[in-house]
Protein backbone atom coordinates (compact mmCIF):
# COMPACT_ATOMS: atom_id res chain seq x y z
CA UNK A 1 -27.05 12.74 -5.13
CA UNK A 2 -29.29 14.65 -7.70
CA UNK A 3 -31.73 13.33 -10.27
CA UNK A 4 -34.25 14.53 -11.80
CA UNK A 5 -33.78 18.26 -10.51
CA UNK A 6 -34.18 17.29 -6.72
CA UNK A 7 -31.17 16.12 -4.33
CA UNK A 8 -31.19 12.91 -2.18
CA UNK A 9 -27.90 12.55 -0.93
CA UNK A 10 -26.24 15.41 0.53
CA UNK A 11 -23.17 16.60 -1.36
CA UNK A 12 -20.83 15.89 1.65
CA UNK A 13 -22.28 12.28 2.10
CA UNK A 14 -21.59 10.99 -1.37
CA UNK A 15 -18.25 12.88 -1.93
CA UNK A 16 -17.24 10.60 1.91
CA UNK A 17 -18.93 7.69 0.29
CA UNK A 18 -17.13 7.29 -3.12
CA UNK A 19 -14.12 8.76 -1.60
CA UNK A 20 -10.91 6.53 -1.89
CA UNK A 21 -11.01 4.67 1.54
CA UNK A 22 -8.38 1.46 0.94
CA UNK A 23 -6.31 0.99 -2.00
CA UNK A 24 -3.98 -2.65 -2.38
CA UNK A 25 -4.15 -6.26 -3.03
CA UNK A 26 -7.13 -7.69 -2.49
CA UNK A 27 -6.88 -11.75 -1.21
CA UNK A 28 -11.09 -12.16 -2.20
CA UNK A 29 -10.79 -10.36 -5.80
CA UNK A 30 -7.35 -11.62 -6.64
CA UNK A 31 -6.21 -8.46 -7.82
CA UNK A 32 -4.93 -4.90 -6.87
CA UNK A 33 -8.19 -2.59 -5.67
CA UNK A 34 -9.28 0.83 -5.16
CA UNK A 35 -12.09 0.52 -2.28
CA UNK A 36 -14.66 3.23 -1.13
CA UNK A 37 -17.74 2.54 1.39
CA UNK A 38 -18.76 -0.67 -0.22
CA UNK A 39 -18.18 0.74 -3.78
CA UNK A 40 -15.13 -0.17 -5.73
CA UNK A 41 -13.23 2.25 -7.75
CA UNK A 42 -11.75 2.76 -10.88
CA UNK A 43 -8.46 4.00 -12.14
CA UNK A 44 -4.95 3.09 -12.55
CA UNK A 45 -3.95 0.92 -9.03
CA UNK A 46 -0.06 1.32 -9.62
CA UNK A 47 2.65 3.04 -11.30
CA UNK A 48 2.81 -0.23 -13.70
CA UNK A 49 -0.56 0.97 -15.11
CA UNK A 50 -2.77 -1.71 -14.23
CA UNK A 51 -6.30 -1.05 -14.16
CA UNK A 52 -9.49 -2.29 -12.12
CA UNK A 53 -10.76 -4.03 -15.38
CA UNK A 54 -14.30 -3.86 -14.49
CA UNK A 55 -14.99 -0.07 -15.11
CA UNK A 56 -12.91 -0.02 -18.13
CA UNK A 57 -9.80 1.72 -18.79
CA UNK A 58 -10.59 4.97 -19.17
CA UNK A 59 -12.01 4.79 -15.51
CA UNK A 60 -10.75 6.88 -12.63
CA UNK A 61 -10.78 7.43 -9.00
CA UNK A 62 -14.61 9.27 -9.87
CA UNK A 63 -16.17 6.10 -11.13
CA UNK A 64 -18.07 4.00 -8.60
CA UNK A 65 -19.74 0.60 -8.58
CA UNK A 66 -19.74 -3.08 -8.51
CA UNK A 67 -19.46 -6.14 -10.12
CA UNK A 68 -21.44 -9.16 -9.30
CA UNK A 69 -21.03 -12.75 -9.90
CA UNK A 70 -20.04 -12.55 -13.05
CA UNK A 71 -23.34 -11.91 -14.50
CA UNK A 72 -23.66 -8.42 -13.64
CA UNK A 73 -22.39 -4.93 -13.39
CA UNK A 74 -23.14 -0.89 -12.19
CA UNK A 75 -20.74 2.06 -12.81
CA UNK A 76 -21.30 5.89 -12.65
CA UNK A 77 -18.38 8.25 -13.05
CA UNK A 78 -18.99 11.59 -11.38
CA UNK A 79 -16.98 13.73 -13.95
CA UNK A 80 -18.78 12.45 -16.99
CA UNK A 81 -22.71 11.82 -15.38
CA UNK A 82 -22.55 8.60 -17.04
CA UNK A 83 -24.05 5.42 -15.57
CA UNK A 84 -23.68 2.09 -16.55
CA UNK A 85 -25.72 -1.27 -15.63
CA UNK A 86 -25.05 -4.60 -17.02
CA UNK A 87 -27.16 -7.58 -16.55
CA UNK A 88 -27.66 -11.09 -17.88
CA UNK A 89 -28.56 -14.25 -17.20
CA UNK A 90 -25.40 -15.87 -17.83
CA UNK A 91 -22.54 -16.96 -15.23
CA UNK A 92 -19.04 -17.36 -16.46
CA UNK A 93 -15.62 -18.08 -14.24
CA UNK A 94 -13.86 -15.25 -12.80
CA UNK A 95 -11.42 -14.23 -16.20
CA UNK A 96 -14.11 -14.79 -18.29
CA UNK A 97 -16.36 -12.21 -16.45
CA UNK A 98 -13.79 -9.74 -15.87
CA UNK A 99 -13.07 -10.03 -19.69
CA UNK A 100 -16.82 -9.53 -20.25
CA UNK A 101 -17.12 -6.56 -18.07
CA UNK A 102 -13.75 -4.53 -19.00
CA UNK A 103 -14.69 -5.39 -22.53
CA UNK A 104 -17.98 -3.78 -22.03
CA UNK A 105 -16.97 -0.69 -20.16
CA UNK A 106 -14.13 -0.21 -22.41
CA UNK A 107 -16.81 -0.17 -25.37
CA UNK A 108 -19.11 2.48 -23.65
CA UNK A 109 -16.27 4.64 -22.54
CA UNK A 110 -14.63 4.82 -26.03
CA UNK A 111 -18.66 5.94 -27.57
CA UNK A 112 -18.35 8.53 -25.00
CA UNK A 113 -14.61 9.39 -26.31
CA UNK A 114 -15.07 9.14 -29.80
């Protein structure tokens, strides 16, 4: 809730906001999901190690965002201060998106890592 030296969320409200809330198959994504207050989150979903591809696989329960249609994307992981946005102009189907995106993530998070 800081930037730029001066707070605009309370502590308290973004820790409840990004704060794992529901956690299990999702029927509208097709997948296994980590849910906060309108945010997904990253991280392993199950023992089997599968990921929410989006946010890369170095993501955890501290990275927050969203995905959009394909075309778009917006991460920040609270450990690390980094923030991520994605946008383009071009629509895909749903693999080829979440391909895109993980793909992406998984490149920023390995700069940070290397």
């Amino acid at each position: 809730g800081v930037y730029a030296g001066q707070r605009y969320l309370p502590a308290e409200r973004l820790a409840d906001a990004i704060r794992l809330h529901s956690a299990g198959y999702d029927a509208s994504m097709g997948m296994e999901m980590h849910w906060a207050m309108g945010f997904h989150l990253g991280g392993h979903t199950d023992p089997t190690g599968a990921v929410i591809a989006s946010m890369g696989d170095d993501s955890s329960l501290t990275t927050f965002g969203h995905a959009g249609q394909g075309s778009s994307l917006a991460w920040a992981d609270t450990q690390t201060g980094l923030v991520v946005v994605f946008l383009c102009n071009s629509l895909m189907g749903s693999e080829g998106a979440r391909q895109r995106r993980r793909a992406i993530s998984n490149a920023v998070w390995h700069a940070l890592n290397d």
